[in-house]
Protein backbone atom coordinates (compact mmCIF):
# COMPACT_ATOMS: atom_id res chain seq x y z
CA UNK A 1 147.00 94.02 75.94
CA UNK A 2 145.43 97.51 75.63
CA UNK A 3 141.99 95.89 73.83
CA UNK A 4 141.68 93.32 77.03
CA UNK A 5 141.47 96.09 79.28
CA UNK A 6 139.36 98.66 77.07
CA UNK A 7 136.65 95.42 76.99
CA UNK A 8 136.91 94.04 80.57
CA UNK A 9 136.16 97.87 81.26
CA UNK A 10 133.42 98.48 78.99
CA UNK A 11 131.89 94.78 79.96
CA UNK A 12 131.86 96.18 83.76
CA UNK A 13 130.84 99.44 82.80
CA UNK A 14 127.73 97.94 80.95
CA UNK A 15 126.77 95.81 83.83
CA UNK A 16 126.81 98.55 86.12
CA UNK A 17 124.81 100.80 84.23
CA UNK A 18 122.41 97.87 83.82
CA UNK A 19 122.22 97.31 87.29
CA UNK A 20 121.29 100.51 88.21
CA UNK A 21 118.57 101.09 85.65
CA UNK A 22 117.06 97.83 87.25
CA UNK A 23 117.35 99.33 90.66
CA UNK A 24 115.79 102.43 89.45
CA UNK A 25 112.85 100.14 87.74
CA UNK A 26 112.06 98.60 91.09
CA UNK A 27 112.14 101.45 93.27
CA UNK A 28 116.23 100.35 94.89
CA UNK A 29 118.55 102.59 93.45
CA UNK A 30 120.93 102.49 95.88
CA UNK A 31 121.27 99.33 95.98
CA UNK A 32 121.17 98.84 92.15
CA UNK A 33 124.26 101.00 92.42
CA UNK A 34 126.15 99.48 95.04
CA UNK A 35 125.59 96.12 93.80
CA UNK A 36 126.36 97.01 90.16
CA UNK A 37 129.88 98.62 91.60
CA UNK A 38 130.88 96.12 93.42
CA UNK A 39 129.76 93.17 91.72
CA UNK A 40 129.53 93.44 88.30
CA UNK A 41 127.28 91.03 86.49
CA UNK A 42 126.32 89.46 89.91
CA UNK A 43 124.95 92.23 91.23
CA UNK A 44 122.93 93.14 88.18
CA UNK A 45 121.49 89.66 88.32
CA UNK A 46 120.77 90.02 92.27
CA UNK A 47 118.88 93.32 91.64
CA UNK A 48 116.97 91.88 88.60
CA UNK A 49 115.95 88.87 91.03
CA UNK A 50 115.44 91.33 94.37
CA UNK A 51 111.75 92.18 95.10
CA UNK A 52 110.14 95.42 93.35
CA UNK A 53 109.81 97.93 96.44
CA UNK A 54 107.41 100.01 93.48
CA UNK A 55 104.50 97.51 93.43
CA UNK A 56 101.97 95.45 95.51
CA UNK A 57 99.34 92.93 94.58
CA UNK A 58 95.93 93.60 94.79
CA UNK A 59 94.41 91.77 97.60
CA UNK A 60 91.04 91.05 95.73
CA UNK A 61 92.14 90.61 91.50
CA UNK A 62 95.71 90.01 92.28
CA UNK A 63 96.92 92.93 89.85
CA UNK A 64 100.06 94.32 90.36
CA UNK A 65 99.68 98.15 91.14
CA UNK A 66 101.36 101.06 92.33
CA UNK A 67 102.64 100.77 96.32
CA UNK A 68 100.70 104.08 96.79
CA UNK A 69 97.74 103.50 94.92
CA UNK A 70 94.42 103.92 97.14
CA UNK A 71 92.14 101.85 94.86
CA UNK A 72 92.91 99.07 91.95
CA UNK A 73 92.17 100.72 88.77
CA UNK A 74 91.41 97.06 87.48
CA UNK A 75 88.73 96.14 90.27
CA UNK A 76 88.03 99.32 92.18
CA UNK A 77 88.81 97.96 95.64
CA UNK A 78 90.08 99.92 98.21
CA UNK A 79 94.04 99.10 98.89
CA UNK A 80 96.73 99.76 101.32
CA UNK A 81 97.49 99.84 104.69
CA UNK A 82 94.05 100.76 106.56
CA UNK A 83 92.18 98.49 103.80
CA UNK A 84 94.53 95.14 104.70
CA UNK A 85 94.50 95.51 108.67
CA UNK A 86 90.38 95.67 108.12
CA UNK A 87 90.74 92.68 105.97
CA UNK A 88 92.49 90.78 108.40
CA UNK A 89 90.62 92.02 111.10
């Protein structure tokens, strides 16, 4: 009886902490944590599928790069906010 709890523990326990590292990867730790605690193994699979708050896509080469980058480092275009609204301007 002891060794089913000791595992269903330590089976939670590794889902949480794997949710939470993915949350931290993609730049929603909170969230990684909430969803980890509460849900287990669901909520490390809804943070591994939630969108990466981190990264953006280059609007010319389609790279993925930092969210606060200025320019792509792989095509040298200028990215963000004032860059995109002069795109679709």
């Amino acid at each position: 009886m002891e060794f089913g709890i000791v595992f269903w523990f330590l089976f939670y326990l590794a889902f949480f902490c794997l949710s939470t590292y993915i949350g931290y990867q993609k730049g929603n730790l909170i969230a990684g944590i909430l969803l980890g605690y509460v849900l287990g193994p669901i909520g490390a699979l809804l943070i591994y599928l939630s969108k990466d708050r981190k990264h953006i896509t280059c609007p010319s080469c389609h790279a993925e790069i930092n969210k606060r980058s200025y320019i792509c480092p792989k095509c040298h275009v200028k990215v963000g906010v004032s860059a995109t609204a002069v795109q679709e301007g």
